[in-house]
C-alpha atoms as a PDB file:
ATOM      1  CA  UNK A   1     -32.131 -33.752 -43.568  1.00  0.00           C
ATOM      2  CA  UNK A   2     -31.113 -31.168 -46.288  1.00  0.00           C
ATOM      3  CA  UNK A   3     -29.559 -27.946 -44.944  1.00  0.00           C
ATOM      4  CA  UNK A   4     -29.764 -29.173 -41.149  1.00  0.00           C
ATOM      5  CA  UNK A   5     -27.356 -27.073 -39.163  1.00  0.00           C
ATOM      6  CA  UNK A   6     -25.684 -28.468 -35.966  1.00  0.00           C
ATOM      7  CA  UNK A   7     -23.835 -26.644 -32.890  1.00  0.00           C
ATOM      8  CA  UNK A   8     -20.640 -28.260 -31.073  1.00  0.00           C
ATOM      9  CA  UNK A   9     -21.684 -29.056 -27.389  1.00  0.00           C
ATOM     10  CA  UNK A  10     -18.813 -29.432 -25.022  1.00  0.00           C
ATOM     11  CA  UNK A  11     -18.925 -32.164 -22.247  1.00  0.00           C
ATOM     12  CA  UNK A  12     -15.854 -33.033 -20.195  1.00  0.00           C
ATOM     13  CA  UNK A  13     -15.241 -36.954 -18.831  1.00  0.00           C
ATOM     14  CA  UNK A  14     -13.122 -38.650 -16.667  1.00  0.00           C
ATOM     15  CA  UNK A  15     -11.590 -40.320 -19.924  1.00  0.00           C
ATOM     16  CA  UNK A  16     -11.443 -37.823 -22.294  1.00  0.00           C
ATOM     17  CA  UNK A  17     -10.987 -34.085 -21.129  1.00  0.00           C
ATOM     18  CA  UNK A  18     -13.001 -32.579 -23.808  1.00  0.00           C
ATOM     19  CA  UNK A  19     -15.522 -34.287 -25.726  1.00  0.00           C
ATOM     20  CA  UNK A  20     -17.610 -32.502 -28.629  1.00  0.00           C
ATOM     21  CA  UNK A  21     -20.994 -33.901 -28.974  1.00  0.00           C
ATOM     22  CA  UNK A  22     -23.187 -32.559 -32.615  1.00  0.00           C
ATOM     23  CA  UNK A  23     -26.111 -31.162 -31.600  1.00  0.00           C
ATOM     24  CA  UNK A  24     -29.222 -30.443 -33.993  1.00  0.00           C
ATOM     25  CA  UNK A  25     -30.451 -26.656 -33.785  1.00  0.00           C
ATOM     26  CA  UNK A  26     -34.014 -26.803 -34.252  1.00  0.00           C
ATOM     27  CA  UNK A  27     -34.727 -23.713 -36.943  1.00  0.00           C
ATOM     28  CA  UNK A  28     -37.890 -23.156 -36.073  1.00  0.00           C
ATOM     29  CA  UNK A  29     -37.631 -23.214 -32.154  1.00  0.00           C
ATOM     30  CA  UNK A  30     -39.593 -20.154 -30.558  1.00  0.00           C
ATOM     31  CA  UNK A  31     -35.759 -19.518 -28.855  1.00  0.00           C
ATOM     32  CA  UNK A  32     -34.533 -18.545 -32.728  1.00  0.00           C
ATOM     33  CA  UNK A  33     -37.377 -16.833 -33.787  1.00  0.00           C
ATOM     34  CA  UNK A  34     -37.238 -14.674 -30.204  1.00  0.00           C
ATOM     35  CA  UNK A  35     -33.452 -13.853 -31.216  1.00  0.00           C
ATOM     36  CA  UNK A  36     -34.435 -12.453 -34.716  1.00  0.00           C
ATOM     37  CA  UNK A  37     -37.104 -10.714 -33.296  1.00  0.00           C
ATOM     38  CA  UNK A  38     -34.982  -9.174 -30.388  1.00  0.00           C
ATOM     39  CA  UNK A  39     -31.917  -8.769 -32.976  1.00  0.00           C
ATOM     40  CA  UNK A  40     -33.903  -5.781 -34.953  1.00  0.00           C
ATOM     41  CA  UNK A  41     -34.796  -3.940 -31.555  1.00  0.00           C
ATOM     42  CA  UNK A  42     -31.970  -0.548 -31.556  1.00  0.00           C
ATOM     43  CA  UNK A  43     -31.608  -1.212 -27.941  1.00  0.00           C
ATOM     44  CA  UNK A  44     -30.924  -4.511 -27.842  1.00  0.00           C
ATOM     45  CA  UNK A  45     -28.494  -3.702 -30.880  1.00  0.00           C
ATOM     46  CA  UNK A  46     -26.640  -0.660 -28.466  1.00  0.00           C
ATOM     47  CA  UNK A  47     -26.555  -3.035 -25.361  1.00  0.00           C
ATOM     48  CA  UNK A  48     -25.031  -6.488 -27.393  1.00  0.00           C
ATOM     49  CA  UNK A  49     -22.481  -3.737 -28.423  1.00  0.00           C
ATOM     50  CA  UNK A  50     -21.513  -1.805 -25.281  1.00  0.00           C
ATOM     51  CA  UNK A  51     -23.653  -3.637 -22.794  1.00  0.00           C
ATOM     52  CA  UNK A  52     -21.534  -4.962 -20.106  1.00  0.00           C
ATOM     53  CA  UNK A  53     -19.649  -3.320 -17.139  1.00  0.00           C
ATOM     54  CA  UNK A  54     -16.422  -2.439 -18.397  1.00  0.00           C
ATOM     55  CA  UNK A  55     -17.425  -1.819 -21.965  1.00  0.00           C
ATOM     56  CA  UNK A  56     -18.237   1.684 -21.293  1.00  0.00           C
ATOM     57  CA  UNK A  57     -15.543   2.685 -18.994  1.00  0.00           C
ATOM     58  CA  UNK A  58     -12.707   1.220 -21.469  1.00  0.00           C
ATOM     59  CA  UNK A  59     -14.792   3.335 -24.440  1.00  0.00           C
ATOM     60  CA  UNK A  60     -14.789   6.509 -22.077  1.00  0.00           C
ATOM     61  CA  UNK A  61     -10.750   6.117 -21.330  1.00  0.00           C
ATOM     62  CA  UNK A  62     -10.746   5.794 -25.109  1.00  0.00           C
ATOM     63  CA  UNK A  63     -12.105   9.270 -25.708  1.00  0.00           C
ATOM     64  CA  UNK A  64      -9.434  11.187 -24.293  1.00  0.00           C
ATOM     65  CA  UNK A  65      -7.317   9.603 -27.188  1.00  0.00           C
ATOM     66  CA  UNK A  66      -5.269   6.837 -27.931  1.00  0.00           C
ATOM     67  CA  UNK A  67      -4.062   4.667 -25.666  1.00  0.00           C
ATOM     68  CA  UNK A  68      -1.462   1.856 -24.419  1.00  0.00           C
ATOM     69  CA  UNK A  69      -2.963  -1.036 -22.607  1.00  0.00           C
ATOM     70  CA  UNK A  70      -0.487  -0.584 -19.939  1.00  0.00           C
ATOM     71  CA  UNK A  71      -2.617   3.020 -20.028  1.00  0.00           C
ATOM     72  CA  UNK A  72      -5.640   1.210 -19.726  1.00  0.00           C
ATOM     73  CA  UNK A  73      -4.968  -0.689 -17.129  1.00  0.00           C
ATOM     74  CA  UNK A  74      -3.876   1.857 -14.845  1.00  0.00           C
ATOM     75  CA  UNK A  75      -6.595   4.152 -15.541  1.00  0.00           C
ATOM     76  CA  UNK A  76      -9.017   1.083 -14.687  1.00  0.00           C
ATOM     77  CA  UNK A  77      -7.613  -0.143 -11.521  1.00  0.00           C
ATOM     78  CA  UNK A  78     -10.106  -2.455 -10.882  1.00  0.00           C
ATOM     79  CA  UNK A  79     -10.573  -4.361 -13.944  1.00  0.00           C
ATOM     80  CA  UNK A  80      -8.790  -7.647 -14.146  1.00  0.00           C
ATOM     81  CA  UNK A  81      -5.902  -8.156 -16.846  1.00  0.00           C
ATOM     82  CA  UNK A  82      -8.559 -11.141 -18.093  1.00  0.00           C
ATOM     83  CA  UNK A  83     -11.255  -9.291 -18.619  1.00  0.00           C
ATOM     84  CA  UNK A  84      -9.707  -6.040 -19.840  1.00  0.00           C
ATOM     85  CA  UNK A  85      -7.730  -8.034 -22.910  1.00  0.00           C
ATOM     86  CA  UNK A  86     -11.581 -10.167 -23.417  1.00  0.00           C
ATOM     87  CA  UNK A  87     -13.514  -6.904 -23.708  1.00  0.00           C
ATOM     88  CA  UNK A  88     -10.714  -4.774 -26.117  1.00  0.00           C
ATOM     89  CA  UNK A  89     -10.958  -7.970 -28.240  1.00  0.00           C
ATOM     90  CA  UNK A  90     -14.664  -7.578 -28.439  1.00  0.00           C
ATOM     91  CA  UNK A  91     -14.946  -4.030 -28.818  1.00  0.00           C
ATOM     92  CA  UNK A  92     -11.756  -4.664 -31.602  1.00  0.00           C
ATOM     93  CA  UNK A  93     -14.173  -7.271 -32.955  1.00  0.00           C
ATOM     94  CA  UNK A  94     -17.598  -4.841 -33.198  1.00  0.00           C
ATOM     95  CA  UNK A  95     -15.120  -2.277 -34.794  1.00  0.00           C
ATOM     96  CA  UNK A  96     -15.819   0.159 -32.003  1.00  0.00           C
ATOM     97  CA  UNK A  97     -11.785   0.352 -31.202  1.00  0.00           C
ATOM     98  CA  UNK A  98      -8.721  -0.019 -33.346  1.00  0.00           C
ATOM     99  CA  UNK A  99      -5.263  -2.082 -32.522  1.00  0.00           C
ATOM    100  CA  UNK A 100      -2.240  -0.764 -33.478  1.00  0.00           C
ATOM    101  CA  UNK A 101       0.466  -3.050 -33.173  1.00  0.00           C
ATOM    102  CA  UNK A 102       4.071  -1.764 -33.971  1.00  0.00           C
ATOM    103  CA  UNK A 103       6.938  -4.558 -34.903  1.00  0.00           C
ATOM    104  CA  UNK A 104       9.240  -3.249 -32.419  1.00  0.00           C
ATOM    105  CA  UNK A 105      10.416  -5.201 -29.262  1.00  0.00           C
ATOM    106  CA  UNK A 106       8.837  -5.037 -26.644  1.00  0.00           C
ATOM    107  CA  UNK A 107       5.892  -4.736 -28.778  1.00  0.00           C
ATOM    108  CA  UNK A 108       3.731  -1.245 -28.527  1.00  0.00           C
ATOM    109  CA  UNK A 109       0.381  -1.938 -28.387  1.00  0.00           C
ATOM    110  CA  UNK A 110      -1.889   1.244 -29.046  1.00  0.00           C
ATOM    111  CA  UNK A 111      -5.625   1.127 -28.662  1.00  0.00           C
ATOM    112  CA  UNK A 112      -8.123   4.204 -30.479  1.00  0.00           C
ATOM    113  CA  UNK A 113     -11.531   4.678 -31.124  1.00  0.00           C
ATOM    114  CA  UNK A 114     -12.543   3.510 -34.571  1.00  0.00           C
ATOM    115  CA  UNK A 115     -15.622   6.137 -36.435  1.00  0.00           C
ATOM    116  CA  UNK A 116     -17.766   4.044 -34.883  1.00  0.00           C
ATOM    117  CA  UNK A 117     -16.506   4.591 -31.582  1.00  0.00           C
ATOM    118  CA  UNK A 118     -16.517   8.351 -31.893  1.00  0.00           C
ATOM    119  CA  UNK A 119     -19.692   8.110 -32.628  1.00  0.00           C
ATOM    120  CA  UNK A 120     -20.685   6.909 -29.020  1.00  0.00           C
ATOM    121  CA  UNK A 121     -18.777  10.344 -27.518  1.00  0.00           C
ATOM    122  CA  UNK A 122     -22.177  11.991 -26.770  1.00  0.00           C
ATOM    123  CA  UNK A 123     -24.093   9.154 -25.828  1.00  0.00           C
ATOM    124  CA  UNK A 124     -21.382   8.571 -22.708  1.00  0.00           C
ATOM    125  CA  UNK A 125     -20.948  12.226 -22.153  1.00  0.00           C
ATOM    126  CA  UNK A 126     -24.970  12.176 -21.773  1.00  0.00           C
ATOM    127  CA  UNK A 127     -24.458   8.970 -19.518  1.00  0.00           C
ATOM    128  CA  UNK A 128     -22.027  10.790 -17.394  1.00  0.00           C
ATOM    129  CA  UNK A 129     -24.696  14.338 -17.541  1.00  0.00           C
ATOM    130  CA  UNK A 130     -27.027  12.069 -15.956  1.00  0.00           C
ATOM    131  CA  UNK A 131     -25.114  10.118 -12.887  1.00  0.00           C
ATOM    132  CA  UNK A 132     -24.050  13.385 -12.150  1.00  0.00           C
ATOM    133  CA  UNK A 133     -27.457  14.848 -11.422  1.00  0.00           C
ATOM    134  CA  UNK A 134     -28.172  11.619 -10.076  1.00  0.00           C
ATOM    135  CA  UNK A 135     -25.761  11.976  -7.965  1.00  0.00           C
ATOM    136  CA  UNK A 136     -26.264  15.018  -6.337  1.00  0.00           C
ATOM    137  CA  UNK A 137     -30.167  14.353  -5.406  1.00  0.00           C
END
């Protein structure tokens, strides 16, 4: 078929430890269509964005100025070293944060809030407005 597109499906065996196995996306699956439809929703737009746990909190440390990741990390004690470096990649990679790398050794690492980012600084000071009357009922 003209134009068919396929996806990579991993499957691990006893033989081979990772096999890829070319899968056939269907184009006009009600799955595809629901994504396109749920893709133009704002929300949906904010929450694939800034949507999980830590998302917020690392964008909140961020607002204060920039910061090192060794910063990071001990301003959010509870996040794992795994998960911190997965979600600055992903906020690096929705241009919400910038990476400053200097070519010095040991390397410094500076994270910042891209325009973008800014842009979020009243939405998260409303966020925090809110728990706080929350809060106190």
């Amino acid at each position: 078929m003209i134009g068919q597109r396929y996806i990579c499906t991993y499957f691990y065996t006893s033989t081979y430890p990772k096999v890829c196995k070319m899968t056939a996306i269907k184009e006009n699956s009600t799955r595809n269509y629901n994504k396109e439809v749920v893709s133009a929703c704002p929300v949906t737009y904010v929450m694939n964005k800034i949507g999980s746990h830590w998302k917020p909190i690392i964008i909140f440390q961020l607002m204060s100025g920039p910061k090192r990741y060794s910063e990071l990390r001990r301003a959010i004690p509870e996040i794992t070293e795994k998960m911190l470096i997965q979600h600055l990649k992903q906020l690096q990679a929705d241009n919400l944060i910038n990476r400053k790398a200097a070519a010095v050794v040991p390397p410094v690492v500076t994270y910042s809030l891209t325009q973008s980012g800014l842009l979020l600084t009243p939405i998260l000071d409303s966020m925090v407005e809110w728990a706080k009357e929350e809060m106190a009922r």
